[in-house]
N, C-alpha and C. Protein backbone atom coordinates (compact mmCIF):
# COMPACT_ATOMS: atom_id res chain seq x y z
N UNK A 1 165.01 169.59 82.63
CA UNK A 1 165.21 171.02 82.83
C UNK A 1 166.08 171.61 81.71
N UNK A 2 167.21 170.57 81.56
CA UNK A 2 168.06 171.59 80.17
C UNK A 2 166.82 171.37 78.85
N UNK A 3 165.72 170.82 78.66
CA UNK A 3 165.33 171.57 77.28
C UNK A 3 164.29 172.30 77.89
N UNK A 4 163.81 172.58 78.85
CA UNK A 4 162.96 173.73 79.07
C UNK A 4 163.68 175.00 79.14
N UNK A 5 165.57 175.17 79.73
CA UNK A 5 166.07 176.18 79.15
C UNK A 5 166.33 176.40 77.90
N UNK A 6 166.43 175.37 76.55
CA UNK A 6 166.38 175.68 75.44
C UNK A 6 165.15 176.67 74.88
N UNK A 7 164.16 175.87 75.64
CA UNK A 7 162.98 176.48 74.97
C UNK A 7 162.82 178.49 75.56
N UNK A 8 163.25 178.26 76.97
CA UNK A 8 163.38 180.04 77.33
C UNK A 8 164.59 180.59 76.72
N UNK A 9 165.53 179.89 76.21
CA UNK A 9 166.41 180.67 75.38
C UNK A 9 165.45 180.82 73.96
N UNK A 10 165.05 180.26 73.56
CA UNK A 10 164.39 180.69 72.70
C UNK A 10 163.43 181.67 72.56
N UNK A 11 162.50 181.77 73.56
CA UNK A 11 161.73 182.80 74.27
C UNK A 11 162.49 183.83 74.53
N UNK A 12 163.55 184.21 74.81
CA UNK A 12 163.95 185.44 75.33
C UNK A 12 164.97 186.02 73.95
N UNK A 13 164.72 184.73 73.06
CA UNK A 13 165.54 185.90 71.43
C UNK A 13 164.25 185.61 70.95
N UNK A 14 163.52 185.91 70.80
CA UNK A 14 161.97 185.78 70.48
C UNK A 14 162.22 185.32 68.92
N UNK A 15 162.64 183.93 69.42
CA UNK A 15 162.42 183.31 68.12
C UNK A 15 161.62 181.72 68.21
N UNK A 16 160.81 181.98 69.69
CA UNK A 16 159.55 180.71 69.82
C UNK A 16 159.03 181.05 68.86
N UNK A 17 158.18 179.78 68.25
CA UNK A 17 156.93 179.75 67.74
C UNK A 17 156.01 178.93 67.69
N UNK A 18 155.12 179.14 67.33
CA UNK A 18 153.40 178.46 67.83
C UNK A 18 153.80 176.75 67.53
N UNK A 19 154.70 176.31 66.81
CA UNK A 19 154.49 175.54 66.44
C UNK A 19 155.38 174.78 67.47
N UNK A 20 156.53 175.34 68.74
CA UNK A 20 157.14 174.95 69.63
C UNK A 20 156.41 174.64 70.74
N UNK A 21 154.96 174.80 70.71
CA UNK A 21 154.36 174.84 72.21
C UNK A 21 154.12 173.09 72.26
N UNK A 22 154.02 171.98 71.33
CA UNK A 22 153.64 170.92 71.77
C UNK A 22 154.72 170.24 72.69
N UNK A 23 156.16 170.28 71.68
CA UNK A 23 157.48 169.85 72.23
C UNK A 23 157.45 170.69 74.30
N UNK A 24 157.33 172.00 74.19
CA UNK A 24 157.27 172.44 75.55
C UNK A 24 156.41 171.97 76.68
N UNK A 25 155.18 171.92 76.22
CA UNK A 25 154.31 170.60 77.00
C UNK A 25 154.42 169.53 77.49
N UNK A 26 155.47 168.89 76.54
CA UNK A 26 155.55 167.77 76.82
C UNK A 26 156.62 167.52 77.36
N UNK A 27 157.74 168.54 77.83
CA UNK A 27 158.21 169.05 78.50
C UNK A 27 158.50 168.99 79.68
N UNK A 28 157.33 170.06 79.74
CA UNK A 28 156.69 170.66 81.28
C UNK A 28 155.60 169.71 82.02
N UNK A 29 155.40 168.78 81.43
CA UNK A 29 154.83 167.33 81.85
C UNK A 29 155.08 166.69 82.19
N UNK A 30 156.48 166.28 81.47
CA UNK A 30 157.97 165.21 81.83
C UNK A 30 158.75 165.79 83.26
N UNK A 31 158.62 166.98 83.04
CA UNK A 31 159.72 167.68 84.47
C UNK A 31 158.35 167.42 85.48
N UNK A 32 157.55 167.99 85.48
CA UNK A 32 155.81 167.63 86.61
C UNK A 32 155.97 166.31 87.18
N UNK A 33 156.02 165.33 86.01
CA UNK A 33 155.97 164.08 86.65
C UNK A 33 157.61 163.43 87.64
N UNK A 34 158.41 164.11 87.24
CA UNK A 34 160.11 164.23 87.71
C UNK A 34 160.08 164.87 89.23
N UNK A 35 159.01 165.88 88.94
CA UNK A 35 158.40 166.31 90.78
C UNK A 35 159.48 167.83 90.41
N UNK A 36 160.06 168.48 89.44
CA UNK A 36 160.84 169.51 89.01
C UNK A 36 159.41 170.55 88.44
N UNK A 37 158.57 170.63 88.70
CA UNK A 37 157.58 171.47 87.87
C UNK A 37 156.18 171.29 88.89
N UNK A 38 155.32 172.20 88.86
CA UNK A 38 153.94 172.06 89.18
C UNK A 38 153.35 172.30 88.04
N UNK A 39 152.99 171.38 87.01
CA UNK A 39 151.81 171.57 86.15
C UNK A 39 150.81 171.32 85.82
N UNK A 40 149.42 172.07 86.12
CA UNK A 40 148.26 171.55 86.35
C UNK A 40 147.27 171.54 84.81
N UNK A 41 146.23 171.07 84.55
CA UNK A 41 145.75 171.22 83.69
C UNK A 41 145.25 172.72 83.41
N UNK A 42 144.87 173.56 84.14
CA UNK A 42 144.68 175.08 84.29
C UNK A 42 146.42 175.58 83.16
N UNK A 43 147.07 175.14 83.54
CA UNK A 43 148.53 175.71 82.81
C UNK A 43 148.66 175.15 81.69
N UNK A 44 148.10 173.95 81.05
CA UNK A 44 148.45 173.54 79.74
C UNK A 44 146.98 174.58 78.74
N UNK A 45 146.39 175.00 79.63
CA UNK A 45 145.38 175.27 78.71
C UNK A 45 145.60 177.08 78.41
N UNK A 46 146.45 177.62 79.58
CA UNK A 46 146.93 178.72 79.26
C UNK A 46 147.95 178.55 78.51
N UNK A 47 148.80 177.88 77.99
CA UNK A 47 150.02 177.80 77.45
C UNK A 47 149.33 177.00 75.80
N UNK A 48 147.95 176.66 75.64
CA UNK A 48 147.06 176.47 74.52
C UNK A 48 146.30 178.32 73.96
N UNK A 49 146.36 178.63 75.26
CA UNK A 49 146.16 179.64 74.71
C UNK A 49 146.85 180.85 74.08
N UNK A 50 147.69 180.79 74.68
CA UNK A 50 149.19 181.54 74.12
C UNK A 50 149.12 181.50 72.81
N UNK A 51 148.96 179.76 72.62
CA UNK A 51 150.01 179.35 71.25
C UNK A 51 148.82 180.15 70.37
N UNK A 52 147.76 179.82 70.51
CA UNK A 52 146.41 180.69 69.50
C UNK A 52 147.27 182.37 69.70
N UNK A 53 148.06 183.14 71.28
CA UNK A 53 147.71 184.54 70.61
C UNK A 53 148.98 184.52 69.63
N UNK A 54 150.12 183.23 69.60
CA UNK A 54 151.20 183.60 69.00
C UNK A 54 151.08 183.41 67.43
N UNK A 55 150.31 182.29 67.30
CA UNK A 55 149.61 181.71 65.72
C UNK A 55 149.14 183.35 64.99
N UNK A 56 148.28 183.85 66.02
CA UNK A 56 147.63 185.11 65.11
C UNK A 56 148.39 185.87 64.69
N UNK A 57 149.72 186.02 65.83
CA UNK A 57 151.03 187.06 65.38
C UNK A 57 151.58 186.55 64.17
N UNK A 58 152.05 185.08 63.84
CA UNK A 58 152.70 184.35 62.89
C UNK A 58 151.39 184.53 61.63
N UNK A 59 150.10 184.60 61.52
CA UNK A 59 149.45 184.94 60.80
C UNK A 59 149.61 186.06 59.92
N UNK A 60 149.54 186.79 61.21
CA UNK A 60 149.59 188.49 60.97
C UNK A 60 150.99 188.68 59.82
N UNK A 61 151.96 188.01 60.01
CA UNK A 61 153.29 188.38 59.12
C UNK A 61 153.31 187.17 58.48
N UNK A 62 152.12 186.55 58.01
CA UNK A 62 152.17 185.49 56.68
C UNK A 62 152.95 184.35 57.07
N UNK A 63 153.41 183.99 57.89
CA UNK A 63 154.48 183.29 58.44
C UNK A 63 153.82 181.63 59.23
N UNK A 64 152.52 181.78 59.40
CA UNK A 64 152.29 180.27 60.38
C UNK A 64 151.82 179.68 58.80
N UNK A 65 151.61 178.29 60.07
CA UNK A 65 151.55 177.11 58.80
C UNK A 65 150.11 176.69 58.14
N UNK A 66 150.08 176.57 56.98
CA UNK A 66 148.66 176.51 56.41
C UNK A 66 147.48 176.02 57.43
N UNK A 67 147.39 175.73 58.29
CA UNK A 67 146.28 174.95 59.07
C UNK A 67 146.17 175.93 59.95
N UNK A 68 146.62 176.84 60.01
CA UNK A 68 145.90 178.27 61.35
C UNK A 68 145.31 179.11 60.46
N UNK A 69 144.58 179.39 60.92
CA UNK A 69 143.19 180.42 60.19
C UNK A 69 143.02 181.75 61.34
N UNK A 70 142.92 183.09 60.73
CA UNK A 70 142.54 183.67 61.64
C UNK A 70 141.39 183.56 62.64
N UNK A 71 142.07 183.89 63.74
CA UNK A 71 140.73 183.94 64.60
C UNK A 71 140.45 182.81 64.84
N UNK A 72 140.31 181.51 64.67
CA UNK A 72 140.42 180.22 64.92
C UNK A 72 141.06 179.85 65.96
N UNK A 73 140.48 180.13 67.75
CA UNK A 73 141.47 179.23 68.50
C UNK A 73 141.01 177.85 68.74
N UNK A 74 139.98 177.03 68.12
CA UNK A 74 139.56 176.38 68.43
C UNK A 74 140.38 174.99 68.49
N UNK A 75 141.30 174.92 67.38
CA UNK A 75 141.76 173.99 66.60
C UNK A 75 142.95 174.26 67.90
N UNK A 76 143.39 175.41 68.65
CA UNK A 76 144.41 175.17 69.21
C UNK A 76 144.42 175.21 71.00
N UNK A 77 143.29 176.13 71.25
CA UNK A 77 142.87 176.59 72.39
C UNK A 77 141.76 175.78 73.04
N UNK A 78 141.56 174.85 74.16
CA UNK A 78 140.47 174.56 74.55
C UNK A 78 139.31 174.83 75.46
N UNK A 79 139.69 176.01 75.88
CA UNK A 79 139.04 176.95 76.77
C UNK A 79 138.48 178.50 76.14
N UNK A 80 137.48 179.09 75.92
CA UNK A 80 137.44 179.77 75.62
C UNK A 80 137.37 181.09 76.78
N UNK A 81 137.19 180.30 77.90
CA UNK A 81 136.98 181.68 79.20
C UNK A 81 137.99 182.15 78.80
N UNK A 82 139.41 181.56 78.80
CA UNK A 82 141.08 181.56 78.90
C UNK A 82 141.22 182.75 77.50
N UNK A 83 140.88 182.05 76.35
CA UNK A 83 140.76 182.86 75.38
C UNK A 83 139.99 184.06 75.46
N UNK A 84 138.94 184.45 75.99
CA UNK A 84 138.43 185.77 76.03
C UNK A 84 138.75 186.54 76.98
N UNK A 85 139.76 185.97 78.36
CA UNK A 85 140.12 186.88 79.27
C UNK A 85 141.64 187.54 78.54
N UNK A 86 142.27 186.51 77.66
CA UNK A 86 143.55 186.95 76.80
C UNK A 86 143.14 187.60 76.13
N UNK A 87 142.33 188.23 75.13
CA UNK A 87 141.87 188.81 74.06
C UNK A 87 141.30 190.33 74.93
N UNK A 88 140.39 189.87 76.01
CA UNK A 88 140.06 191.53 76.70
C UNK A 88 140.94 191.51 77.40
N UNK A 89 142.27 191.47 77.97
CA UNK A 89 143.21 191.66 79.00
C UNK A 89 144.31 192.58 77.60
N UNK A 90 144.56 191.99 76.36
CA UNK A 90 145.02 192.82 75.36
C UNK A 90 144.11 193.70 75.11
N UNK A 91 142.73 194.11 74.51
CA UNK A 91 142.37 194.96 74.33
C UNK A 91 142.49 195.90 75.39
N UNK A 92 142.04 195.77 76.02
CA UNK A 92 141.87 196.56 77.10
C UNK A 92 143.74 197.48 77.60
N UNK A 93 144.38 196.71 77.09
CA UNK A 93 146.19 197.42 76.87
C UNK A 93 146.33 197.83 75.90
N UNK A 94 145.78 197.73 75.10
CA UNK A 94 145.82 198.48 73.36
C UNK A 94 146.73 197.42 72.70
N UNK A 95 147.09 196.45 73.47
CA UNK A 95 147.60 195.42 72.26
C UNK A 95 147.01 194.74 70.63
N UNK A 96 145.63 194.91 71.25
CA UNK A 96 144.65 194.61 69.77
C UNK A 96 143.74 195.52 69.62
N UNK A 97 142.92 196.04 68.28
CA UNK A 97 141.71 196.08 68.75
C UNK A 97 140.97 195.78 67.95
N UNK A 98 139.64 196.44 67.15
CA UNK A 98 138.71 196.20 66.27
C UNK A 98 138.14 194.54 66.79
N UNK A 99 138.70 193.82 67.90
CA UNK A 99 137.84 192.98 68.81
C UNK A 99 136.32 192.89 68.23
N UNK A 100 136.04 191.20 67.54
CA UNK A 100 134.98 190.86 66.83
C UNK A 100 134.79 189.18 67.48
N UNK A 101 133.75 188.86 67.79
CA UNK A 101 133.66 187.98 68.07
C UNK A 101 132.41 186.92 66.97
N UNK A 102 132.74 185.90 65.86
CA UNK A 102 131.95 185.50 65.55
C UNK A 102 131.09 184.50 66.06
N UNK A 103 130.03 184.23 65.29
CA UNK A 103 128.98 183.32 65.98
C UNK A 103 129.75 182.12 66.12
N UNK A 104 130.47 181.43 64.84
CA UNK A 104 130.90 180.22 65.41
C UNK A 104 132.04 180.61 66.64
N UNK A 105 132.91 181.22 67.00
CA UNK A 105 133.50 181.44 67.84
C UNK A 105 134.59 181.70 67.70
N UNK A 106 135.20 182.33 66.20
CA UNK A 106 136.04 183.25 65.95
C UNK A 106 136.17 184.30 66.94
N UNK A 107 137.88 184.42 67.37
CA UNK A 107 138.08 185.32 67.97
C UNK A 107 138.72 186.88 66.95
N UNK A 108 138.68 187.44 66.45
CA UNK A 108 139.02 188.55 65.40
C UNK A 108 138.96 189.73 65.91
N UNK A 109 140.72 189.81 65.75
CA UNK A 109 141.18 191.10 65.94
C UNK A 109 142.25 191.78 64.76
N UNK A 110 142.58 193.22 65.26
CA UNK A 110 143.44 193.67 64.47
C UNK A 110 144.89 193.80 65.38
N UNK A 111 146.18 193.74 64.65
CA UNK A 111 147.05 193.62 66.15
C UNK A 111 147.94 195.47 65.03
N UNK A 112 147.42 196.12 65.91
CA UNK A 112 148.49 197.86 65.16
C UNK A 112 149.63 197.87 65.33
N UNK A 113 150.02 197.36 66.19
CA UNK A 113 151.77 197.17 66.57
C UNK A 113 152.44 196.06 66.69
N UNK A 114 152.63 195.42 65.92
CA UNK A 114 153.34 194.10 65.82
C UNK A 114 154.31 193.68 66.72
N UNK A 115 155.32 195.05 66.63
CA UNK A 115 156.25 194.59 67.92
C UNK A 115 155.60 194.46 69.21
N UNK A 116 155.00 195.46 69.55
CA UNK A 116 154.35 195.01 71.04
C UNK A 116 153.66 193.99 71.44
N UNK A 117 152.70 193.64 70.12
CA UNK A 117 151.55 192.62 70.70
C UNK A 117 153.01 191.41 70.52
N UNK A 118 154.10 191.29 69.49
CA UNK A 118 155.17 190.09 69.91
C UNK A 118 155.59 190.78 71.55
N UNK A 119 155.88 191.48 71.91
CA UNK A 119 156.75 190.75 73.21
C UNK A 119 155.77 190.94 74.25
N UNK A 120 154.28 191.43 74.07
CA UNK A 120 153.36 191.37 75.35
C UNK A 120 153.21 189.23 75.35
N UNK A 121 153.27 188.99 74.20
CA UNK A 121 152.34 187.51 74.26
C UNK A 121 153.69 186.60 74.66
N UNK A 122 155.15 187.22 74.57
CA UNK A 122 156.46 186.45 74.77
C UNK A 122 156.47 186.65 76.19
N UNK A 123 156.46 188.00 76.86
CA UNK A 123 156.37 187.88 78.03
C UNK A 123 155.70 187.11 79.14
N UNK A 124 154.20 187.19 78.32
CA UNK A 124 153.01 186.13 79.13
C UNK A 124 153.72 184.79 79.07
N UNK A 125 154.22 184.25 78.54
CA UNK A 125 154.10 182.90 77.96
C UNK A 125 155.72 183.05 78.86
N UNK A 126 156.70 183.84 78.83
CA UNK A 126 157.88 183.58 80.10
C UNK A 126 157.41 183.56 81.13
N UNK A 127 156.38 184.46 81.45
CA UNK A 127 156.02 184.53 82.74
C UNK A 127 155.41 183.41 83.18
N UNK A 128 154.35 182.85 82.70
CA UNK A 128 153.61 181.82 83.27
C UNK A 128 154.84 180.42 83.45
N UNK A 129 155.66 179.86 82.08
CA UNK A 129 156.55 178.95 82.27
C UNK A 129 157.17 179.52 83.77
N UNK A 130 158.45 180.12 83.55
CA UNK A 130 158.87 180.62 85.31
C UNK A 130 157.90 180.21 86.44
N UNK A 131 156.72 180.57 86.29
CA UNK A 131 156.27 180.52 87.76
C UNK A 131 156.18 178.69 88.00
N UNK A 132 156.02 177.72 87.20
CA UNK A 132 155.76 176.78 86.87
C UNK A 132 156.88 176.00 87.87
N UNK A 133 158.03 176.35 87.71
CA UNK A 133 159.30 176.10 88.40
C UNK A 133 159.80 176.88 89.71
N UNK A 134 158.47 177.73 90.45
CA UNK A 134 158.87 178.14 91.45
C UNK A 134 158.90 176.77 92.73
């Protein structure tokens, strides 16, 4: 439990990043199996999906690490229902838009407000951890 509060202290000075979600997993796996957590495979794959909407933010400001490509959740996300209900659950809030979907399965968007689409995708990603530990 004390590094899953490291990791929400980190979350709440919004200075997570995409590249923190493996360490948190493994985590929130370790506390699951401790009987301190309910984490089901449904939750690692939302918390895969996150890390894809946080990668695009770290994209967006030049900032992630050579191996994320826009629009690419593939490499990080293994669900795509998960990924397209995140992508129309933001559009549909004005968090993104210009919403493009390529054939191979690029997800491509434009994000207009940087700050918001950061603390809509910080919030998701507090919110879901929290409930994890109800």
């Amino acid at each position: 439990m004390e590094q899953i509060k490291m990791f929400m202290d980190k979350l709440d000075c919004r200075d997570f990043k995409s590249s923190d979600f493996e360490l948190l997993i493994k985590e929130l796996v370790q506390d699951a199996r401790l009987g301190k957590a309910k984490v089901e495979k449904d939750d690692i794959q939302w918390l895969h999906t996150y890390q894809f909407a946080l990668q695009q933010f770290e994209l967006n400001l030049k900032m992630a690490s050579s191996t994320a490509h826009q629009g690419d959740w593939r490499e990080v996300a293994e669900d795509i229902s998960k990924v397209k209900q995140m992508v129309d659950e933001m559009e549909q809030k004005r968090v993104i838009s210009n919403v493009a979907w390529n054939v191979g399965g690029l997800a491509l968007f434009s994000i207009p407000d940087p700050a918001y689409y950061r603390e809509y995708v910080y919030r998701a990603i507090i919110t879901h951890v929290k409930k994890l530990y109800v």
